[in-house]
C-alpha atoms as a PDB file:
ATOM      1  CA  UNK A   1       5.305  62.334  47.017  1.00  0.00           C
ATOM      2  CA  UNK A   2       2.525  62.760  44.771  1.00  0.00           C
ATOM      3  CA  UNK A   3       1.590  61.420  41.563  1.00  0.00           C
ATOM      4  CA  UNK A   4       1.186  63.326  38.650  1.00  0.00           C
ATOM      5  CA  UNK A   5      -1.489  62.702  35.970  1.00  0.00           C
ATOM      6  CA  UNK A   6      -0.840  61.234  32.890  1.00  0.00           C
ATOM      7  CA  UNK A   7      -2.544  61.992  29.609  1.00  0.00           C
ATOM      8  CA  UNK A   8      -1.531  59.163  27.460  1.00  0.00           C
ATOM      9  CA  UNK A   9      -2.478  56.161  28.773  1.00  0.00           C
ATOM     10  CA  UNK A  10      -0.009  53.587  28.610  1.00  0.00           C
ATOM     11  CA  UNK A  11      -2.383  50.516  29.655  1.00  0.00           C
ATOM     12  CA  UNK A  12      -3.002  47.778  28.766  1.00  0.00           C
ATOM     13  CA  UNK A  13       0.250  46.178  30.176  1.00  0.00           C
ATOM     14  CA  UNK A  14      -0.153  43.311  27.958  1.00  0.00           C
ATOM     15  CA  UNK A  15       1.466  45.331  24.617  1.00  0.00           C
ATOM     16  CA  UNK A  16       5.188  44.082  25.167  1.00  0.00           C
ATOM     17  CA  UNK A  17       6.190  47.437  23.013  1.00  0.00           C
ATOM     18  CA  UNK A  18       4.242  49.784  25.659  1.00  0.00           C
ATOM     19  CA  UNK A  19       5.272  47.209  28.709  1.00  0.00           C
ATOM     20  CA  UNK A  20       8.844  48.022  27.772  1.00  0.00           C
ATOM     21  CA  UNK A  21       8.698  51.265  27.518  1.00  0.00           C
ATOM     22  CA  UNK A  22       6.697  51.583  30.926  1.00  0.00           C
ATOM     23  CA  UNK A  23      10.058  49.476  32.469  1.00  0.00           C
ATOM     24  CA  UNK A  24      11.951  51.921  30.824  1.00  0.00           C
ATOM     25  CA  UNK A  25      10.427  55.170  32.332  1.00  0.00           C
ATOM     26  CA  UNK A  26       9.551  53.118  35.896  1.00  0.00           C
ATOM     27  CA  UNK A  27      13.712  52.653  35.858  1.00  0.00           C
ATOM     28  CA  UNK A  28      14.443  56.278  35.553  1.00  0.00           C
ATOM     29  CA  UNK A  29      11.530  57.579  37.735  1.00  0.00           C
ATOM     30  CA  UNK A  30      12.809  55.365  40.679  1.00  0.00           C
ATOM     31  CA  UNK A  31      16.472  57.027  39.797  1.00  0.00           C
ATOM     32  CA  UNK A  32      15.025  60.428  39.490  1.00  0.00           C
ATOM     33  CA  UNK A  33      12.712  59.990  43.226  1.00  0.00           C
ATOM     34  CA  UNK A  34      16.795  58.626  44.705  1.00  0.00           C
ATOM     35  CA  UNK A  35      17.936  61.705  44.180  1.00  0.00           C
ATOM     36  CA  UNK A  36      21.346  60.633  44.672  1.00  0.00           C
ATOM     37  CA  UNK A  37      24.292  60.444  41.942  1.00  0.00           C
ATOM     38  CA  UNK A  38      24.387  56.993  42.271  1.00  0.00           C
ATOM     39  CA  UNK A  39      20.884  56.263  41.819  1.00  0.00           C
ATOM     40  CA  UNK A  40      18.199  54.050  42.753  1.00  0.00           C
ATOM     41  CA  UNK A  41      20.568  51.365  43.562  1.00  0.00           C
ATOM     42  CA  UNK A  42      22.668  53.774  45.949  1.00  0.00           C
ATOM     43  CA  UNK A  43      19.690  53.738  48.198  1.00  0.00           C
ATOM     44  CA  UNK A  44      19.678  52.355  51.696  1.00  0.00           C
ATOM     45  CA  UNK A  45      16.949  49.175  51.450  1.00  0.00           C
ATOM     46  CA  UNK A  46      15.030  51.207  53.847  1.00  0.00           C
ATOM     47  CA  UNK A  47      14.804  54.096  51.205  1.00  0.00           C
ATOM     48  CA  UNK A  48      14.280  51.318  48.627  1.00  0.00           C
ATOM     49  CA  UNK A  49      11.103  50.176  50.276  1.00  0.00           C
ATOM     50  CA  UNK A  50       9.377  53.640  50.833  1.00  0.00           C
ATOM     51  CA  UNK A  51      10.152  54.180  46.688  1.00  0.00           C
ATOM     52  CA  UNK A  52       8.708  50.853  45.987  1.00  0.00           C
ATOM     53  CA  UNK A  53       5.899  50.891  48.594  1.00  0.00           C
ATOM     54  CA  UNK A  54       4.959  55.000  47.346  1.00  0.00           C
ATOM     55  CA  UNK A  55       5.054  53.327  43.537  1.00  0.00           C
ATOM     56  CA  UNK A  56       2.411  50.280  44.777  1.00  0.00           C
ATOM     57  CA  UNK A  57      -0.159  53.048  45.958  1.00  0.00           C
ATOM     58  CA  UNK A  58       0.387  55.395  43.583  1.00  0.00           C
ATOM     59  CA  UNK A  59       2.321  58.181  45.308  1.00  0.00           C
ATOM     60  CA  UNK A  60       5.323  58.526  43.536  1.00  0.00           C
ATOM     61  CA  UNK A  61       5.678  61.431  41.742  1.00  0.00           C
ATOM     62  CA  UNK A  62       6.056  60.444  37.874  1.00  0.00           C
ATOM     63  CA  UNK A  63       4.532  60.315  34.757  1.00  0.00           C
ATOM     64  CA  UNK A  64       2.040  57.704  35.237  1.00  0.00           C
ATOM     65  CA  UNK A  65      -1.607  58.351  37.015  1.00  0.00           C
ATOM     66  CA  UNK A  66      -2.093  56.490  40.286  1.00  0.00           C
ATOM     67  CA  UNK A  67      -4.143  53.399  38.856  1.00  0.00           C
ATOM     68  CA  UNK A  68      -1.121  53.475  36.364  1.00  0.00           C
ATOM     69  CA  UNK A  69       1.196  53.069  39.079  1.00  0.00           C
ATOM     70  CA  UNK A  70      -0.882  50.410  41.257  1.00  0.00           C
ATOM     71  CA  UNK A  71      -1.103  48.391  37.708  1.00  0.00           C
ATOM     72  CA  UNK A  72       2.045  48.470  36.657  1.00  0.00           C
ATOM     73  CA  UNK A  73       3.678  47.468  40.254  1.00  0.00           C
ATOM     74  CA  UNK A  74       1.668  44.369  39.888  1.00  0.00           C
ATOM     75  CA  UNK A  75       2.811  43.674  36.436  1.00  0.00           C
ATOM     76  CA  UNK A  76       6.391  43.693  37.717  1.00  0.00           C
ATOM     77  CA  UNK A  77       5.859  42.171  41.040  1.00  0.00           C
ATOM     78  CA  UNK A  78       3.570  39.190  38.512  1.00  0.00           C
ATOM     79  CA  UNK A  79       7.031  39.085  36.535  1.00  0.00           C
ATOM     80  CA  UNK A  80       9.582  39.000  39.189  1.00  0.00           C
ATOM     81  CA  UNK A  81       7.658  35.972  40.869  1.00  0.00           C
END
């Protein structure tokens, strides 16, 4: 899995209009990486983890850079808590 570049910023995370949309596009990136009909959410937890872990170092292939993928796992992980 690697990360593609992005050429639009979508940072700073604090802009609820650009946060949303970065949700938005994080939800269908972890769908697309499933590869499965059913989805992210069809996904053994194991699978689940290695998405999720790739996402937190910036290795998941998607539209976001890799410091765009580190920052926005900790924006959701900050809002899940």
């Amino acid at each position: 899995m690697t990360s593609a570049s992005s050429s639009t910023s979508i940072v700073p995370w604090t802009d609820s209009t650009k946060l949303a949309t970065a949700y938005k596009v994080l939800l269908a990136v972890f769908n697309d990486a499933a590869d499965t009909d059913g989805g992210f959410a069809e996904l053994t937890p194991e699978r689940q983890d290695e998405l999720i872990e790739a996402f937190a170092a910036g290795r998941l292939t998607s539209p976001f850079g890799t410091d765009e993928q580190k920052a926005l796992f900790e924006q959701v992980r900050a809002h899940l808590q």
